[in-house]
Protein backbone atom coordinates (compact mmCIF):
# COMPACT_ATOMS: atom_id res chain seq x y z
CA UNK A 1 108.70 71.25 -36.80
CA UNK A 2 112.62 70.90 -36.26
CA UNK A 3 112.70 74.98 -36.40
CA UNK A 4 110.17 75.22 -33.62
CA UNK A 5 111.39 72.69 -31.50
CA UNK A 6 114.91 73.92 -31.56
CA UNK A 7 113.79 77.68 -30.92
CA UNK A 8 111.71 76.32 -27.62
CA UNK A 9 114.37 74.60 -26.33
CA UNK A 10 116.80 77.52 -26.78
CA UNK A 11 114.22 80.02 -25.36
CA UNK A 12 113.79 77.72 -22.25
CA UNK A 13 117.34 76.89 -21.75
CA UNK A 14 118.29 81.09 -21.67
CA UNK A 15 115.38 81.45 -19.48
CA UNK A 16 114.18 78.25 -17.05
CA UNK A 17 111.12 80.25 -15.79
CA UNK A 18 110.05 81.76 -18.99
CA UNK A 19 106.05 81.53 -19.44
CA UNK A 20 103.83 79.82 -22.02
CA UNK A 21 102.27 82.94 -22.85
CA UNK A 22 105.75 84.83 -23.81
CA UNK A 23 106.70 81.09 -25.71
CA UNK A 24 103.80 80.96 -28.38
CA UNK A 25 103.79 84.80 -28.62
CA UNK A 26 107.05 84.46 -29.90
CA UNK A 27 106.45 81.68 -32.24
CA UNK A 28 103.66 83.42 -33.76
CA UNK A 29 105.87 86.67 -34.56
CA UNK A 30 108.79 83.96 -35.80
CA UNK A 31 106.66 81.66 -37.42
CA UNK A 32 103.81 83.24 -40.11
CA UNK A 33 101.06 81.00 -39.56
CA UNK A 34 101.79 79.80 -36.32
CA UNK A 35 98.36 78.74 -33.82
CA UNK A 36 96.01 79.53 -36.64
CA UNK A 37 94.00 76.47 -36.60
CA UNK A 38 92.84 77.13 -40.77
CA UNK A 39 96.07 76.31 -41.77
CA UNK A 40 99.31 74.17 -40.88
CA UNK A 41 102.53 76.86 -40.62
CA UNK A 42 104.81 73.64 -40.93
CA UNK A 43 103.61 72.51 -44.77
CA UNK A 44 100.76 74.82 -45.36
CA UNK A 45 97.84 72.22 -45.87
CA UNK A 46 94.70 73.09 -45.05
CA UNK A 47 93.26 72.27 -41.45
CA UNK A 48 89.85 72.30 -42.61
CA UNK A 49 86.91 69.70 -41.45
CA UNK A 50 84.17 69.59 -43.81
CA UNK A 51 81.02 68.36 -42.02
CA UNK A 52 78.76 66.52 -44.67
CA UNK A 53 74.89 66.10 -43.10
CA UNK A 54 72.32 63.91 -44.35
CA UNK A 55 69.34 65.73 -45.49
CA UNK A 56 66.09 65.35 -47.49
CA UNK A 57 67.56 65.86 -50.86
CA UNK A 58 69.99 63.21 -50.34
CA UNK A 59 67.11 60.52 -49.15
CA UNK A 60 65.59 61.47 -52.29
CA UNK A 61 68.16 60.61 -54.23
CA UNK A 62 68.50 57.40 -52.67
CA UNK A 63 64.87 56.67 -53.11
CA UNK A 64 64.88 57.35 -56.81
CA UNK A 65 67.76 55.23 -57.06
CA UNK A 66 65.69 52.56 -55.35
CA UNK A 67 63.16 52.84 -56.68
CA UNK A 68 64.58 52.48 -60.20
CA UNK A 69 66.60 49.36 -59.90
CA UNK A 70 63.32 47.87 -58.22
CA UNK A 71 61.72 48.49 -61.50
CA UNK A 72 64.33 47.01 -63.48
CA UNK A 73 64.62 43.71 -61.22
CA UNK A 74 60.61 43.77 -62.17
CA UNK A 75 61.69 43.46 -65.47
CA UNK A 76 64.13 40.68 -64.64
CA UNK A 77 67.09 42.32 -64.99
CA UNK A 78 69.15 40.82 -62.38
CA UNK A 79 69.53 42.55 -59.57
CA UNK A 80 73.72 43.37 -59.60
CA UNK A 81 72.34 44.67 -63.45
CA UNK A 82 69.82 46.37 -61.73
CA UNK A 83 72.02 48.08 -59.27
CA UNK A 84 73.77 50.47 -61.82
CA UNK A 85 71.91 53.47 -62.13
CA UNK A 86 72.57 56.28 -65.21
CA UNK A 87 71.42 59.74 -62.59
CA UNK A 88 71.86 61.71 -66.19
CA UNK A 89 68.57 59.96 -67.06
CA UNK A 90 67.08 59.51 -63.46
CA UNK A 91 63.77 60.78 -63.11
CA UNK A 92 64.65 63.61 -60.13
CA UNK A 93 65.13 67.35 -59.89
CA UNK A 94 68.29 68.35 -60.63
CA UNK A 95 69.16 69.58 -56.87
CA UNK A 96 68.43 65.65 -56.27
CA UNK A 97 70.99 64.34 -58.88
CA UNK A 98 73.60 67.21 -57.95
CA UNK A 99 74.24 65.34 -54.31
CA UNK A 100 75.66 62.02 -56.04
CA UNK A 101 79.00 63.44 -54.49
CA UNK A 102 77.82 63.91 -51.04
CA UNK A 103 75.73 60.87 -50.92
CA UNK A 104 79.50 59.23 -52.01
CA UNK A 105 80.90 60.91 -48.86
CA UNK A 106 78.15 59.81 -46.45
CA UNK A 107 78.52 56.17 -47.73
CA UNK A 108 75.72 56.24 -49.61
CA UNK A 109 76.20 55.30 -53.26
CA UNK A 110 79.30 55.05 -54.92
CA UNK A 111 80.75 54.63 -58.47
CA UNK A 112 83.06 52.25 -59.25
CA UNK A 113 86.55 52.94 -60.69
CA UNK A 114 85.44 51.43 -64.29
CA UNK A 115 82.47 53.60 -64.19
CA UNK A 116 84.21 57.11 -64.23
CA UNK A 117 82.84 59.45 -66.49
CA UNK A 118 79.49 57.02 -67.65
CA UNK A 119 77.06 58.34 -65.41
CA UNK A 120 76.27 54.99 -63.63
CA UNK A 121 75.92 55.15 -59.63
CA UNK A 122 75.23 52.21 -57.43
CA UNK A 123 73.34 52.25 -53.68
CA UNK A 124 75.86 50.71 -50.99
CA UNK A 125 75.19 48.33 -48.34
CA UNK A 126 74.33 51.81 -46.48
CA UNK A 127 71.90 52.77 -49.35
CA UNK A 128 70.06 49.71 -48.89
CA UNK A 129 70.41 50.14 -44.63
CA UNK A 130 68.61 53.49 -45.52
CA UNK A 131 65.88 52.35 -47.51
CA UNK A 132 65.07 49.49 -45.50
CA UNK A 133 64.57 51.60 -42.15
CA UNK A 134 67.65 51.14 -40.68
CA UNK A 135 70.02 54.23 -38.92
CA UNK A 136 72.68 55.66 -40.53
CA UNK A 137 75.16 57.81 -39.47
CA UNK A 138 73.80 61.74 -39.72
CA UNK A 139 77.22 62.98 -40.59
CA UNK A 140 80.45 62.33 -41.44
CA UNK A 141 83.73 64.18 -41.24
CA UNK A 142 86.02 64.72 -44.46
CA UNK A 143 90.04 66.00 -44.33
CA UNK A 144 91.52 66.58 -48.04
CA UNK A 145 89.28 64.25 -49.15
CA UNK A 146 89.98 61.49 -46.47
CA UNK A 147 87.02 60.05 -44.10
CA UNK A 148 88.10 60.79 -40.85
CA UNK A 149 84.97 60.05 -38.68
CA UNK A 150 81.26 59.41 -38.87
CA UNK A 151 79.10 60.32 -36.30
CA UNK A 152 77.55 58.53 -33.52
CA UNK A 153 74.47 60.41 -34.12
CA UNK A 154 72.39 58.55 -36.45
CA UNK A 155 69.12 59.20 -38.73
CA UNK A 156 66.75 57.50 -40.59
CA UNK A 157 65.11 58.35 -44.08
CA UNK A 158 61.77 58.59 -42.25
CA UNK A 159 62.98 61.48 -40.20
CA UNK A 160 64.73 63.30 -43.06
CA UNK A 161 61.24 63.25 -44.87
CA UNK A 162 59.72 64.09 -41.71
CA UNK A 163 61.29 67.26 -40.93
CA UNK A 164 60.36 68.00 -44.67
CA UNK A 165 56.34 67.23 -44.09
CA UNK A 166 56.53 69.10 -40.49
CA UNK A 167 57.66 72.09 -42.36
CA UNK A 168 55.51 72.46 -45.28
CA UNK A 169 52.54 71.44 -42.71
CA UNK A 170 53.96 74.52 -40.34
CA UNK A 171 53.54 76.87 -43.64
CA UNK A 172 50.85 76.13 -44.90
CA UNK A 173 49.43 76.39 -41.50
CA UNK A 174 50.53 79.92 -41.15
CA UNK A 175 50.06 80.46 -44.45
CA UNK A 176 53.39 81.36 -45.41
CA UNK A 177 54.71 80.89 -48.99
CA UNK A 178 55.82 77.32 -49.60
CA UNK A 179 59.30 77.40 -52.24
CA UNK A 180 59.33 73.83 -52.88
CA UNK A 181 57.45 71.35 -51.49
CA UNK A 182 58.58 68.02 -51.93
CA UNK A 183 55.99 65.27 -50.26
CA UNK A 184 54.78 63.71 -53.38
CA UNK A 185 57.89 62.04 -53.60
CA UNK A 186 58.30 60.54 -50.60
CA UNK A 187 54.52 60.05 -49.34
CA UNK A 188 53.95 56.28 -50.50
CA UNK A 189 57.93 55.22 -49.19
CA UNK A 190 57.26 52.89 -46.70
CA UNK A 191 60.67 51.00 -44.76
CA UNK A 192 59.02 47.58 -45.19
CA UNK A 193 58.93 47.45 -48.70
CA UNK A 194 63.05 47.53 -48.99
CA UNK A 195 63.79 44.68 -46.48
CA UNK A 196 63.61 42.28 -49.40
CA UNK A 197 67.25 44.16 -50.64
CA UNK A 198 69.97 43.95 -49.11
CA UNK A 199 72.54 45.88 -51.10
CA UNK A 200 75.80 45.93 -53.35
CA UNK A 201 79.33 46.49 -52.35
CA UNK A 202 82.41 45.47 -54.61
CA UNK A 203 80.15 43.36 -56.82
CA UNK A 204 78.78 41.04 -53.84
CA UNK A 205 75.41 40.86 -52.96
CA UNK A 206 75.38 41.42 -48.95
């Protein structure tokens, strides 16, 4: 930034009432890059905010990750055991298992350092929120990788699979052609069941 600094103050000193307009038109031509918002002219990292947005495939995932360590703590598996799902072996489509990495984004699930490259997954202390009814934030805001914000607008897993049923219902009302219809999955979820968890984070039970 010294550059631009340095040419603004020289430009103002030669000319006191020089205008803004003439000022940033001239940066632009000096500096390639200069007010384009994609891009930073100073070190050239991207600008970029990627906007991740909970959706119906990422409840799903959630639920079958659920859904499977309830079955193991059935078996008596204990539930910190429990809560270390293998998604290779998951019983979900494969657009389902494909959003591990968003659901990690949006707080989700996460896998643990020592777990790189095995497969597992666990369901955060915002997993569990989800399945037990609670709101969650409906986005969240990524820069290179870094959370910079989630969003004050919230969402539940019953609305997710609710905007799914309303449109299938919509189709098949006007009887148009239905690509995937996913309600078998989520028809018997009910919030109550889930407030028995409460969830994992850095090996503590919350």
């Amino acid at each position: 930034m010294k550059p631009v600094i340095e040419k603004v103050i020289e430009i103002v000193k030669e000319n006191p009432n020089v205008e803004y307009g003439y000022i940033h038109a001239y940066l632009t031509r000096a500096f390639p890059g200069y007010g384009k918002p994609e891009k930073c002219f100073n070190c050239n990292r991207s600008m970029k905010i990627t906007v991740y947005e909970a959706d119906l495939l990422d409840a799903l995932l959630i639920l079958a990750m659920g859904r499977e360590i309830r079955m193991s703590m059935a078996k008596g598996v204990p539930f910190t055991e429990a809560n270390k799902v293998h998604l290779p072996t998951l019983e979900a489509t494969n657009a389902t298992l494909k959003r591990n990495t968003k659901c990690d984004y949006l707080g989700l699930v996460k896998q643990p350092e020592n777990w790189r490259g095995t497969g597992y997954w666990l369901l955060t202390g915002w997993g569990w929120k989800a399945l037990r009814g609670d709101s969650i934030p409906a986005n969240v805001k990524y820069w290179e990788g870094h959370l910079i914000e989630r969003s004050q607008e919230t969402t539940t897993l019953t609305e997710m699979f609710g905007k799914h049923r309303t449109l299938i219902e919509n189709a098949i009302q006007k009887q148009k052609e239905i690509k995937v219809d996913h309600r078998a999955k989520f028809d018997e979820y009910n919030p109550s069941e889930w407030s028995e968890f409460g969830g994992y984070i850095n090996g503590q039970l919350l």
